[in-house]
PDB file of N, CA and C in Angstrom:
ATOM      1  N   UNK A   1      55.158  46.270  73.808  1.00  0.00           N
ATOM      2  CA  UNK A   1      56.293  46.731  73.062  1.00  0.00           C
ATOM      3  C   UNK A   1      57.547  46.101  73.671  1.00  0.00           C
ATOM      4  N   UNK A   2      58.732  45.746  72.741  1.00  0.00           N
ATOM      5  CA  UNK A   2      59.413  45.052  73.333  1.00  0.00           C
ATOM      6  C   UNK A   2      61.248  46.347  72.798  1.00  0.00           C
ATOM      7  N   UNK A   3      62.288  45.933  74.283  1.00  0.00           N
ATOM      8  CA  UNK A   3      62.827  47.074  74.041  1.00  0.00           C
ATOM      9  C   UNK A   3      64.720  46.647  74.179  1.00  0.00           C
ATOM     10  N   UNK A   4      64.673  47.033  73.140  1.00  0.00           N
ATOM     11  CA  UNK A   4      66.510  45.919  73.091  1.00  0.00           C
ATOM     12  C   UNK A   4      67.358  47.072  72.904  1.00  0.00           C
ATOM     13  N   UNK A   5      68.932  46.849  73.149  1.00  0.00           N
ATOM     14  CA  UNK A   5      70.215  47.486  73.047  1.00  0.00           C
ATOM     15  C   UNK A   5      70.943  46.936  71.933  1.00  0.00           C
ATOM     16  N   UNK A   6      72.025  48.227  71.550  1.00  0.00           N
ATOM     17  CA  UNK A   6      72.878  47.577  70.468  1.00  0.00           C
ATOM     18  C   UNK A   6      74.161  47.540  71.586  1.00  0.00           C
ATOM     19  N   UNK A   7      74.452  46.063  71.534  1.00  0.00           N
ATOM     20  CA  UNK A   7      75.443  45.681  72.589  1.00  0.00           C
ATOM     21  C   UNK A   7      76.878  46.551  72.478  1.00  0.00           C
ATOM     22  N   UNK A   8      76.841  46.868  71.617  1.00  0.00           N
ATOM     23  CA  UNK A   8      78.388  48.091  71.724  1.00  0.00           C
ATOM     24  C   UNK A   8      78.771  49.052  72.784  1.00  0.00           C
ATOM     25  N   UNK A   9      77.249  49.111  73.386  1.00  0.00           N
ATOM     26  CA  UNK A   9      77.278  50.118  73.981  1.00  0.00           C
ATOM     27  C   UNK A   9      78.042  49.972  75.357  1.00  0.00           C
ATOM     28  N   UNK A  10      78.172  48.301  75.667  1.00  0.00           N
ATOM     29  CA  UNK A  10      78.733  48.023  76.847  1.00  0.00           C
ATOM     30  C   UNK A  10      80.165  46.884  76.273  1.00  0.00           C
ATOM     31  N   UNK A  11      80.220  47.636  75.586  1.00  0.00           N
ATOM     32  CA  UNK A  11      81.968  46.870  75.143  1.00  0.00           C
ATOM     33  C   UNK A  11      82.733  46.451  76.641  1.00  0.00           C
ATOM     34  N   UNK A  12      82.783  47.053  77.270  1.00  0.00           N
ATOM     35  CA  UNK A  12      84.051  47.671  78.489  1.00  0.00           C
ATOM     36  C   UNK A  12      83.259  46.103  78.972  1.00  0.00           C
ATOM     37  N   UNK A  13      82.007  45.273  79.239  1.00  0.00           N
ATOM     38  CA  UNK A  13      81.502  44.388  79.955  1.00  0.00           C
ATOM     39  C   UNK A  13      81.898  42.977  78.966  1.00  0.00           C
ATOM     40  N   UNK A  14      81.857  41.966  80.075  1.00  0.00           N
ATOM     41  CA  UNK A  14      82.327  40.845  78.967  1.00  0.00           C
ATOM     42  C   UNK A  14      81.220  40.425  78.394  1.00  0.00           C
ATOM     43  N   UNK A  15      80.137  39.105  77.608  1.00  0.00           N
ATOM     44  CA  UNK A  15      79.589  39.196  76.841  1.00  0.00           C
ATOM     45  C   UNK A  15      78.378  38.826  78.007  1.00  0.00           C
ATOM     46  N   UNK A  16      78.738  37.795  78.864  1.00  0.00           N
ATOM     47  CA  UNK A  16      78.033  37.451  79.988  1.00  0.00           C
ATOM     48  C   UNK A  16      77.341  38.379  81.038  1.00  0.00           C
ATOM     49  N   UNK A  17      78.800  39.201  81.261  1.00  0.00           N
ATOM     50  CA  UNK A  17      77.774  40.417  82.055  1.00  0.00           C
ATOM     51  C   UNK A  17      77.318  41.273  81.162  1.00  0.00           C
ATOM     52  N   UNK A  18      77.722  41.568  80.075  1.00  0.00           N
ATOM     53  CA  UNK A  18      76.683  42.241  78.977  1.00  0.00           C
ATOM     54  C   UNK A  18      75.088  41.745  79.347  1.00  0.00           C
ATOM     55  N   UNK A  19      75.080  40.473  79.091  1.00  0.00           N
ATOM     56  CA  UNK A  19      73.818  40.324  79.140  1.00  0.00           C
ATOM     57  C   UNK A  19      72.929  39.871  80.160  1.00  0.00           C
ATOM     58  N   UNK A  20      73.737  39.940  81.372  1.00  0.00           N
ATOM     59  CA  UNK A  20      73.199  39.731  82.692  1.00  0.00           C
ATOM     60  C   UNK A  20      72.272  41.345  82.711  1.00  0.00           C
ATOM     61  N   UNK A  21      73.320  42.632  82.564  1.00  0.00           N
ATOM     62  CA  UNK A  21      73.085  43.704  82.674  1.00  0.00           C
ATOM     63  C   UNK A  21      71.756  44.119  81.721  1.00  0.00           C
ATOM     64  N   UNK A  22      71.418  43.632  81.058  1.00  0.00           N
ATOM     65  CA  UNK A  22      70.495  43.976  79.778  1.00  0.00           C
ATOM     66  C   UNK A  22      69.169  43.447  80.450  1.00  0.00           C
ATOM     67  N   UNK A  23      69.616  42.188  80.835  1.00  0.00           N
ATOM     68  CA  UNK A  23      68.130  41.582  81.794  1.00  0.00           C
ATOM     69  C   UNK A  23      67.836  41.776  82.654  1.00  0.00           C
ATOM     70  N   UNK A  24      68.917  42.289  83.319  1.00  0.00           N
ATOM     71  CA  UNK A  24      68.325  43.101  84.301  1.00  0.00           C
ATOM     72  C   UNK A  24      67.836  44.407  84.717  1.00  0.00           C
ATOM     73  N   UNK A  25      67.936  45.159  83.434  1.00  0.00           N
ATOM     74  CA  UNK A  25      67.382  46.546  83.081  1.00  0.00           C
ATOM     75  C   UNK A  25      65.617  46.412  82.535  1.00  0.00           C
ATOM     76  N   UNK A  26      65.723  44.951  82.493  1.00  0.00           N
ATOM     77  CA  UNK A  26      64.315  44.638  82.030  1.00  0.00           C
ATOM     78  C   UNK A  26      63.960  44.782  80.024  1.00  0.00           C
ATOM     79  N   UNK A  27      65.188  44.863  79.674  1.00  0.00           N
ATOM     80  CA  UNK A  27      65.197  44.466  78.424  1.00  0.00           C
ATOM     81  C   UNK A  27      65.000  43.356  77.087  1.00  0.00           C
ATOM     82  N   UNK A  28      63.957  43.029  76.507  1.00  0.00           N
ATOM     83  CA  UNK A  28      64.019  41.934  75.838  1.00  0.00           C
ATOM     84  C   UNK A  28      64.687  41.448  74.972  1.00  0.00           C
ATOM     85  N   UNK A  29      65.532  42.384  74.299  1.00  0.00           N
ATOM     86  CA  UNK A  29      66.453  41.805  72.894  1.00  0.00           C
ATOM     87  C   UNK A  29      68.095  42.880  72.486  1.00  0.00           C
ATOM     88  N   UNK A  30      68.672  42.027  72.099  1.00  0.00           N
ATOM     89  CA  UNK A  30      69.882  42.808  71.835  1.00  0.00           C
ATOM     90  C   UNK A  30      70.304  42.292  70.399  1.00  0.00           C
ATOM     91  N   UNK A  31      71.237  43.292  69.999  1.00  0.00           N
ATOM     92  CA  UNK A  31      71.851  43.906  68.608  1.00  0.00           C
ATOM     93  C   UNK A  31      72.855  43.493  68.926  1.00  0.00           C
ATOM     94  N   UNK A  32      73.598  42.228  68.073  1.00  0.00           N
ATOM     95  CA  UNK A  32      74.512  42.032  68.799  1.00  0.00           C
ATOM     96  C   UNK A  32      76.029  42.795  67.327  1.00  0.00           C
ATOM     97  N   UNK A  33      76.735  43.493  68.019  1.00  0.00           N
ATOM     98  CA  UNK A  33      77.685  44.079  67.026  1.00  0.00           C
ATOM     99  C   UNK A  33      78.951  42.843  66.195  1.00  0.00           C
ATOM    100  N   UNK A  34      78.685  42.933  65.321  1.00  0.00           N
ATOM    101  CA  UNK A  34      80.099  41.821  64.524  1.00  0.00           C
ATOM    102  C   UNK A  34      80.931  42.428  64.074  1.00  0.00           C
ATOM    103  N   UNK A  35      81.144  43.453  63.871  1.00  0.00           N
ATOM    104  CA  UNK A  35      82.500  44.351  63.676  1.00  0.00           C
ATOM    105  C   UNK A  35      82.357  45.648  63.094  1.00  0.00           C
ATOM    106  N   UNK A  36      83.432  45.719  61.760  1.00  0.00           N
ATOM    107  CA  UNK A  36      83.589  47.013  61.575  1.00  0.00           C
ATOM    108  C   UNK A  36      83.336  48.107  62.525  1.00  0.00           C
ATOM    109  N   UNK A  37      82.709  49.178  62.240  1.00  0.00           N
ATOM    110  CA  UNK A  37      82.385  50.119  63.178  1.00  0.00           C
ATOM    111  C   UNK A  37      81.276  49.900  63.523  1.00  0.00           C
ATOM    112  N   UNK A  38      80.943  49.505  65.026  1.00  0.00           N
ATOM    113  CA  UNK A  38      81.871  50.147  66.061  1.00  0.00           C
ATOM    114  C   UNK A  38      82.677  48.594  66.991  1.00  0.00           C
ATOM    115  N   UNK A  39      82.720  47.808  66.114  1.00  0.00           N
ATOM    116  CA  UNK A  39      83.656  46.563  66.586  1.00  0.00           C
ATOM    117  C   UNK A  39      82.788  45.237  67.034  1.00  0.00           C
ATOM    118  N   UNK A  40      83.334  44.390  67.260  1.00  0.00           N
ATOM    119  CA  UNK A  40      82.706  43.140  67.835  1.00  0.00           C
ATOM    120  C   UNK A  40      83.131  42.671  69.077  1.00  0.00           C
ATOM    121  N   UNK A  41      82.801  43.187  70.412  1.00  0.00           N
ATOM    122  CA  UNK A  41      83.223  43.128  71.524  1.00  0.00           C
ATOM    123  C   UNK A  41      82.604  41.916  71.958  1.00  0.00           C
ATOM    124  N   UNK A  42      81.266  41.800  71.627  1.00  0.00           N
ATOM    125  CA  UNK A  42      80.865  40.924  71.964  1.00  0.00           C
ATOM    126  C   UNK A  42      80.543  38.957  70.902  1.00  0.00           C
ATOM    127  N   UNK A  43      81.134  39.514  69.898  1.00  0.00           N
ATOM    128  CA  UNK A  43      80.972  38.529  68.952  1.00  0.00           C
ATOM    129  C   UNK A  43      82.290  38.034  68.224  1.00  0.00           C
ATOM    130  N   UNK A  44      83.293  37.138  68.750  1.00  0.00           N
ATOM    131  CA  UNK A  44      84.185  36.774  68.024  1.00  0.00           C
ATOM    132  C   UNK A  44      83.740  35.833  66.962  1.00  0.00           C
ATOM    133  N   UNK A  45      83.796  36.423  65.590  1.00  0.00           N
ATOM    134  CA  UNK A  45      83.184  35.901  64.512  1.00  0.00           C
ATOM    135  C   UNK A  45      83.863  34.478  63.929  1.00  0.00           C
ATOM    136  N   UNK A  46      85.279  34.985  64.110  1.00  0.00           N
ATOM    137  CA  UNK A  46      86.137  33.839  63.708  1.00  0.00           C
ATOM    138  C   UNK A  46      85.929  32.641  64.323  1.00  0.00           C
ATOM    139  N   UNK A  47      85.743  32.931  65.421  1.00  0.00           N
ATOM    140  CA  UNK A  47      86.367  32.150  66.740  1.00  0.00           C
ATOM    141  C   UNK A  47      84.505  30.627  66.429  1.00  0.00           C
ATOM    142  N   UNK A  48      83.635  31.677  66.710  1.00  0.00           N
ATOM    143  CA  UNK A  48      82.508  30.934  66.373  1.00  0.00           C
ATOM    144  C   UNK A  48      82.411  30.200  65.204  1.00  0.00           C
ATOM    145  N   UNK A  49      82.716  30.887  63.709  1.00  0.00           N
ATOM    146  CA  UNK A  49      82.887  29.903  62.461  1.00  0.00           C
ATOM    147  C   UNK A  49      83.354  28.650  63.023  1.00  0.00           C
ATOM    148  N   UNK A  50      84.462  28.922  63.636  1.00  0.00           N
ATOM    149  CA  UNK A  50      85.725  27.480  63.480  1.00  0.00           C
ATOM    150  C   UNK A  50      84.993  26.542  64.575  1.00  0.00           C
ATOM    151  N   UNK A  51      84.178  26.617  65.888  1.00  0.00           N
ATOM    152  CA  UNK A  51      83.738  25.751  66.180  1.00  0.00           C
ATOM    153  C   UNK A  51      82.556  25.956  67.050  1.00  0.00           C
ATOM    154  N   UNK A  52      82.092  24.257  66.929  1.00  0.00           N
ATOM    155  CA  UNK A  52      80.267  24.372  66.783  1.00  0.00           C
ATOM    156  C   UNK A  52      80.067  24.451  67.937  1.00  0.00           C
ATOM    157  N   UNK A  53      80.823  24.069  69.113  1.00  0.00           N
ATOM    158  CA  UNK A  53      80.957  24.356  70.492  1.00  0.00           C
ATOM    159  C   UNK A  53      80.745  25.230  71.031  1.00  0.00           C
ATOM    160  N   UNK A  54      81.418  26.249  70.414  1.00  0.00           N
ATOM    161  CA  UNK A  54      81.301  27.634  70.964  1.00  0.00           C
ATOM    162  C   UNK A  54      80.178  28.454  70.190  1.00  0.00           C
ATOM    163  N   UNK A  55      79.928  27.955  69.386  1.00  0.00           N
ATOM    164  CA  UNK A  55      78.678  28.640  68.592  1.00  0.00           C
ATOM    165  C   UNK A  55      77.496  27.984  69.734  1.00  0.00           C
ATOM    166  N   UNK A  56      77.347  26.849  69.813  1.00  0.00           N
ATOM    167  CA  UNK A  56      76.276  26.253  71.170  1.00  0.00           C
ATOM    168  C   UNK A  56      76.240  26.985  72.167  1.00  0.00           C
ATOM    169  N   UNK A  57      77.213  27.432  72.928  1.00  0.00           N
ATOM    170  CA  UNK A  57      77.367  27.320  73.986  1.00  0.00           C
ATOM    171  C   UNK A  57      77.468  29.189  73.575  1.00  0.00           C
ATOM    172  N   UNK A  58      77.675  30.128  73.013  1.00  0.00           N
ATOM    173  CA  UNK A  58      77.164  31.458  72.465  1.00  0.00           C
ATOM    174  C   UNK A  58      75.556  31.769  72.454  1.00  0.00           C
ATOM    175  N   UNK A  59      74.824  30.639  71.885  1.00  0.00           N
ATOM    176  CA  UNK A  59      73.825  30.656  71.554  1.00  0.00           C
ATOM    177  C   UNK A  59      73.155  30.426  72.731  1.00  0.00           C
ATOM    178  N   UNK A  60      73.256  29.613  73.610  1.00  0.00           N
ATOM    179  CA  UNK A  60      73.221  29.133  74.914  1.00  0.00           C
ATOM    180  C   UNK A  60      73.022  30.544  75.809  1.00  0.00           C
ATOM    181  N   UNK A  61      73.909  31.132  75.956  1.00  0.00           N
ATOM    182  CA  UNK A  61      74.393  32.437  76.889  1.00  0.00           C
ATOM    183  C   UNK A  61      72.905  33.388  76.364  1.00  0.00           C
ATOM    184  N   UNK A  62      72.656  33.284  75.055  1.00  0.00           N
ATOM    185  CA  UNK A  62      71.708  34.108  74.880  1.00  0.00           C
ATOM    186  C   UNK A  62      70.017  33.471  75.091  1.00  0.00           C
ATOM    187  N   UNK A  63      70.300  32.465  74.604  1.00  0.00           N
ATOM    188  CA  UNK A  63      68.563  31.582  74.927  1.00  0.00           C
ATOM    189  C   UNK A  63      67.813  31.632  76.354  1.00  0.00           C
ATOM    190  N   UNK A  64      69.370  31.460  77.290  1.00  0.00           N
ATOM    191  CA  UNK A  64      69.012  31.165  78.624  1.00  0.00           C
ATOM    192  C   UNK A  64      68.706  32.474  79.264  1.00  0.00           C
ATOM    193  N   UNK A  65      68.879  33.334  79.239  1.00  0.00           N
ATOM    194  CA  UNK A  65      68.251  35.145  79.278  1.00  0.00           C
ATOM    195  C   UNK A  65      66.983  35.348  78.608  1.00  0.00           C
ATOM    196  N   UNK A  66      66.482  34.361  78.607  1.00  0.00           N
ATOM    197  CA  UNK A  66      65.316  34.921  77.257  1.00  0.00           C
ATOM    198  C   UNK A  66      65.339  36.088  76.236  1.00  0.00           C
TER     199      UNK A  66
END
């Protein structure tokens, strides 16, 4: 069985230690929040549309955590 978080829950953490913290709880997958309620702390939506860089290098932060 595999056991993931909905990342909101650690808003107050940046997206990195978000997910340092998740792997290291021994967690396999996360929910990642895009807005409305309860916000996108961890997903600047805009910011990623506008470039492919940061969408890589987003995608990156999460691949490399398994």
């Amino acid at each position: 069985m595999k056991l993931g978080v909905f990342t909101v829950l650690f808003a107050n953490k940046s997206f990195e230690d978000m997910l340092d913290h998740v792997k290291a709880d021994g967690l396999d997958a996360v929910e990642i929040g895009t807005g409305g309620y309860p916000g996108n702390a961890h997903c600047p939506i805009d910011e990623l549309l506008e470039d492919e860089q940061k969408r890589k290098d987003y995608l990156e932060a999460v691949t490399s955590r398994g």
